[in-house]
Protein backbone atom coordinates (compact mmCIF):
# COMPACT_ATOMS: atom_id res chain seq x y z
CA UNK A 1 94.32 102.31 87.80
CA UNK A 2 97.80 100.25 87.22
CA UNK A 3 100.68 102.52 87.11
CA UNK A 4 102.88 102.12 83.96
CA UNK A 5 106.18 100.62 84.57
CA UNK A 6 109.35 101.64 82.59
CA UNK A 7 112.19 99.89 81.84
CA UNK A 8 114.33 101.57 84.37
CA UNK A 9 112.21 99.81 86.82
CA UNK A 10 114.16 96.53 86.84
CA UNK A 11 117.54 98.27 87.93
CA UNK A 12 116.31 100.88 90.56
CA UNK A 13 116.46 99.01 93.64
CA UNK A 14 113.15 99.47 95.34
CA UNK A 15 113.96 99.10 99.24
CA UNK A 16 117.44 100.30 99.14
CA UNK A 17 119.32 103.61 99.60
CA UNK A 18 119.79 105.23 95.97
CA UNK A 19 122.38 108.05 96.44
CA UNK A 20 121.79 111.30 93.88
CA UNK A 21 124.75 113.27 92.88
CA UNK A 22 126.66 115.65 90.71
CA UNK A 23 129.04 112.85 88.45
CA UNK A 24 131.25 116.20 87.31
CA UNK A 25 132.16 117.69 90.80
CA UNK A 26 135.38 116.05 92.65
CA UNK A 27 133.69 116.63 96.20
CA UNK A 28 130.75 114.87 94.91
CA UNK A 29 132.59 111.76 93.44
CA UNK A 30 134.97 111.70 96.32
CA UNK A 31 131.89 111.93 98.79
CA UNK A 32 130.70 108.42 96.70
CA UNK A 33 134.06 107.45 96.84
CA UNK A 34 134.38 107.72 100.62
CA UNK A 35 131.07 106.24 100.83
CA UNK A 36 131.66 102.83 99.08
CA UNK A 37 134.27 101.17 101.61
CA UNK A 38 132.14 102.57 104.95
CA UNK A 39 128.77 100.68 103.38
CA UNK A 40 130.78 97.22 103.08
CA UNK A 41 126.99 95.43 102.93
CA UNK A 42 126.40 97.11 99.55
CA UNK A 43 123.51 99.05 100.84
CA UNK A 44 123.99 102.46 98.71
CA UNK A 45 123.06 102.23 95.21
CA UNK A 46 124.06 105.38 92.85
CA UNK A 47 123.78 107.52 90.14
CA UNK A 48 124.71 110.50 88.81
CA UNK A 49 122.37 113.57 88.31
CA UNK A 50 123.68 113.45 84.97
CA UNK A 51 122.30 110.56 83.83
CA UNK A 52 119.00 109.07 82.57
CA UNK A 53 118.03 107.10 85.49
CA UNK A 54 118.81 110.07 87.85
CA UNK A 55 116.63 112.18 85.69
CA UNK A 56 113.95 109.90 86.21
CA UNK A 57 114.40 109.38 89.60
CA UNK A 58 113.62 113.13 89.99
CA UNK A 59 111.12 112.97 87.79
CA UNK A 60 109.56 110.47 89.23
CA UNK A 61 110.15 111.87 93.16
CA UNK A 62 108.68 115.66 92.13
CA UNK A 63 112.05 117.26 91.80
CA UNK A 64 113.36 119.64 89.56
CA UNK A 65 117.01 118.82 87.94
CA UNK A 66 117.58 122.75 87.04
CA UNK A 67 118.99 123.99 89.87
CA UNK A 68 119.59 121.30 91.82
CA UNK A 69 122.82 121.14 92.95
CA UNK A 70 122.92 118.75 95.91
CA UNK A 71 123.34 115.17 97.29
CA UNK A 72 119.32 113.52 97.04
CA UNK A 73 118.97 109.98 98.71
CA UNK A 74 115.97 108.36 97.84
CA UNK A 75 115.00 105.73 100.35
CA UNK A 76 111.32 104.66 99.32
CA UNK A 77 109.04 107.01 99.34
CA UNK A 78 111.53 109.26 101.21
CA UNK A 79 113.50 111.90 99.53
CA UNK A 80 116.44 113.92 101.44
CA UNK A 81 117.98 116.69 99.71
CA UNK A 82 121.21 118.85 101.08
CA UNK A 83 122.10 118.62 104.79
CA UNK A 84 119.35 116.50 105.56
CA UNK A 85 120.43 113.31 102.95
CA UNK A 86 124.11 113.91 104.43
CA UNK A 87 122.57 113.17 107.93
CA UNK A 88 120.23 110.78 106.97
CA UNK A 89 123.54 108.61 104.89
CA UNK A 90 125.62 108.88 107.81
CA UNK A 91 122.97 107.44 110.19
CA UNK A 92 122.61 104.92 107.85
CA UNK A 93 125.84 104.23 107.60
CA UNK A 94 126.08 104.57 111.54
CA UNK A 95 128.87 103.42 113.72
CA UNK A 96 131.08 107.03 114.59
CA UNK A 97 129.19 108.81 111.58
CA UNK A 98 125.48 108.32 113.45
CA UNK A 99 127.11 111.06 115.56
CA UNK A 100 125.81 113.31 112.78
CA UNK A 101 122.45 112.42 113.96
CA UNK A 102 121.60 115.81 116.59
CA UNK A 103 122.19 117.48 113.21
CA UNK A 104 118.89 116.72 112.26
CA UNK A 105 117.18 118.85 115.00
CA UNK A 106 119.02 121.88 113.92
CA UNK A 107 116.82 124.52 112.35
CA UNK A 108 116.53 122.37 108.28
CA UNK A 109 117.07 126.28 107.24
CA UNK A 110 120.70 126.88 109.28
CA UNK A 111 122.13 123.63 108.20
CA UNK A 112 120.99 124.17 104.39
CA UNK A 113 122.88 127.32 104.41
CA UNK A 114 125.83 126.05 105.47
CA UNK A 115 125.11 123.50 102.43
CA UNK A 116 124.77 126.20 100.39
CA UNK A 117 127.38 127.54 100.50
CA UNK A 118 129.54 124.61 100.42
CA UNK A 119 128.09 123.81 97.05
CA UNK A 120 127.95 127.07 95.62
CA UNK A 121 131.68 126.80 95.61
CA UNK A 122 132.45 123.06 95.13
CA UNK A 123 133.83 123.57 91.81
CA UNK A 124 136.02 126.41 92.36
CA UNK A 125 137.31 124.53 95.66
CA UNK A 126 137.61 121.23 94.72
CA UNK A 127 137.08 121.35 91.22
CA UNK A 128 135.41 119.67 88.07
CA UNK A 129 135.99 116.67 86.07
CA UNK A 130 135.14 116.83 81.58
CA UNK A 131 133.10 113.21 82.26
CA UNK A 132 131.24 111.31 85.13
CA UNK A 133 133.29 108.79 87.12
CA UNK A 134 133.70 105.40 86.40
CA UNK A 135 133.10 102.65 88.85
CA UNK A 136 135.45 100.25 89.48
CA UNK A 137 134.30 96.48 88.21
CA UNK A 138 134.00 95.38 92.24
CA UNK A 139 131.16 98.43 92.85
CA UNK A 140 130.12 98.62 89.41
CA UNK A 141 126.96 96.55 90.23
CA UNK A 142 125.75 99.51 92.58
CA UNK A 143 125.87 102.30 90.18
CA UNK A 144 122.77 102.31 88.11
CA UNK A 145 123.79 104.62 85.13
C-alpha cells in the first residue's frame, strides 16, 4: 500500500533533527534561541507547536497537542519528549553539553518531574509572548512554519 504524501512533506527535513516547541513561552524561544549559534552546521530544524506543520508532525508521530507542554525532537522515527529531547539535543549538540548525557540513565520518571515542574511554571517565571517568534533572515531557512 503507498502511503499518501502531503504537501508538508517537501519542507520537513527527513534525516535531520526537527525541534518541537511552545512559539508563545520566552524559555521556550530563548531555549531555540540559545540553540541556533551552538548548532553552527544547521543541523536543528524547528517549529512551533503552534503551527500547522508542528500539528502534523504530532499527528503524524502519535502525539497528542492538548496537553502537551514540552520540548519534542523528532529525529526519524525517534520521538523525545521532556527531559529526554533536552538530553538527547545536547548530545547532539555535544562538545561541554554531551555532559548531559548520564542524565539519560536517571530514572525517565525523576527527571520528567523535575520537567514538570519547570514547565508548569514557565509562563509565570519567564513569561509569555501575544505571537510566535520570528526568525531572523540568516536562520529563517531552518524554521519550517
Amino acid at each position: 500500500m503507498a502511503q499518501e504524501r502531503s504537501d508538508t512533506d517537501a519542507d520537513v527535513p527527513a534525516d535531520e533533527p526537527i525541534v518541537l516547541f511552545d512559539g508563545v513561552c520566552n524559555l521556550c524561544t530563548g531555549f531555540v534561541q540559545f540553540l541556533i549559534p551552538r548548532d553552527p552546521e544547521g543541523r536543528f530544524h524547528f517549529a512551533s507547536l503552534q503551527s500547522d506543520i508542528g500539528d502534523q508532525l504530532l499527528e503524524r508521530h502519535d502525539l497528542e497537542r492538548h496537553g502537551l507542554d514540552s520540548i519534542v525532537l523528532i529525529e526519524g522515527d525517534d520521538i523525545y519528549v521532556k527531559s529526554a529531547a533536552v538530553v538527547r539535543i545536547a548530545s547532539i549538540l555535544g562538545g561541554i553539553y554531551a555532559l548531559a548525557r548520564p542524565l539519560a540513565y536517571l530514572p525517565r520518571r525523576l527527571r520528567d518531574w523535575g520537567y514538570d515542574i519547570v514547565a508548569a511554571n514557565r509562563y509565570r517565571i519567564f513569561g509569555q509572548k501575544d505571537q510566535c517568534m520570528m526568525p531572523s533572515e540568516d536562520v529563517q531557512s531552518r524554521f519550517l512554519d
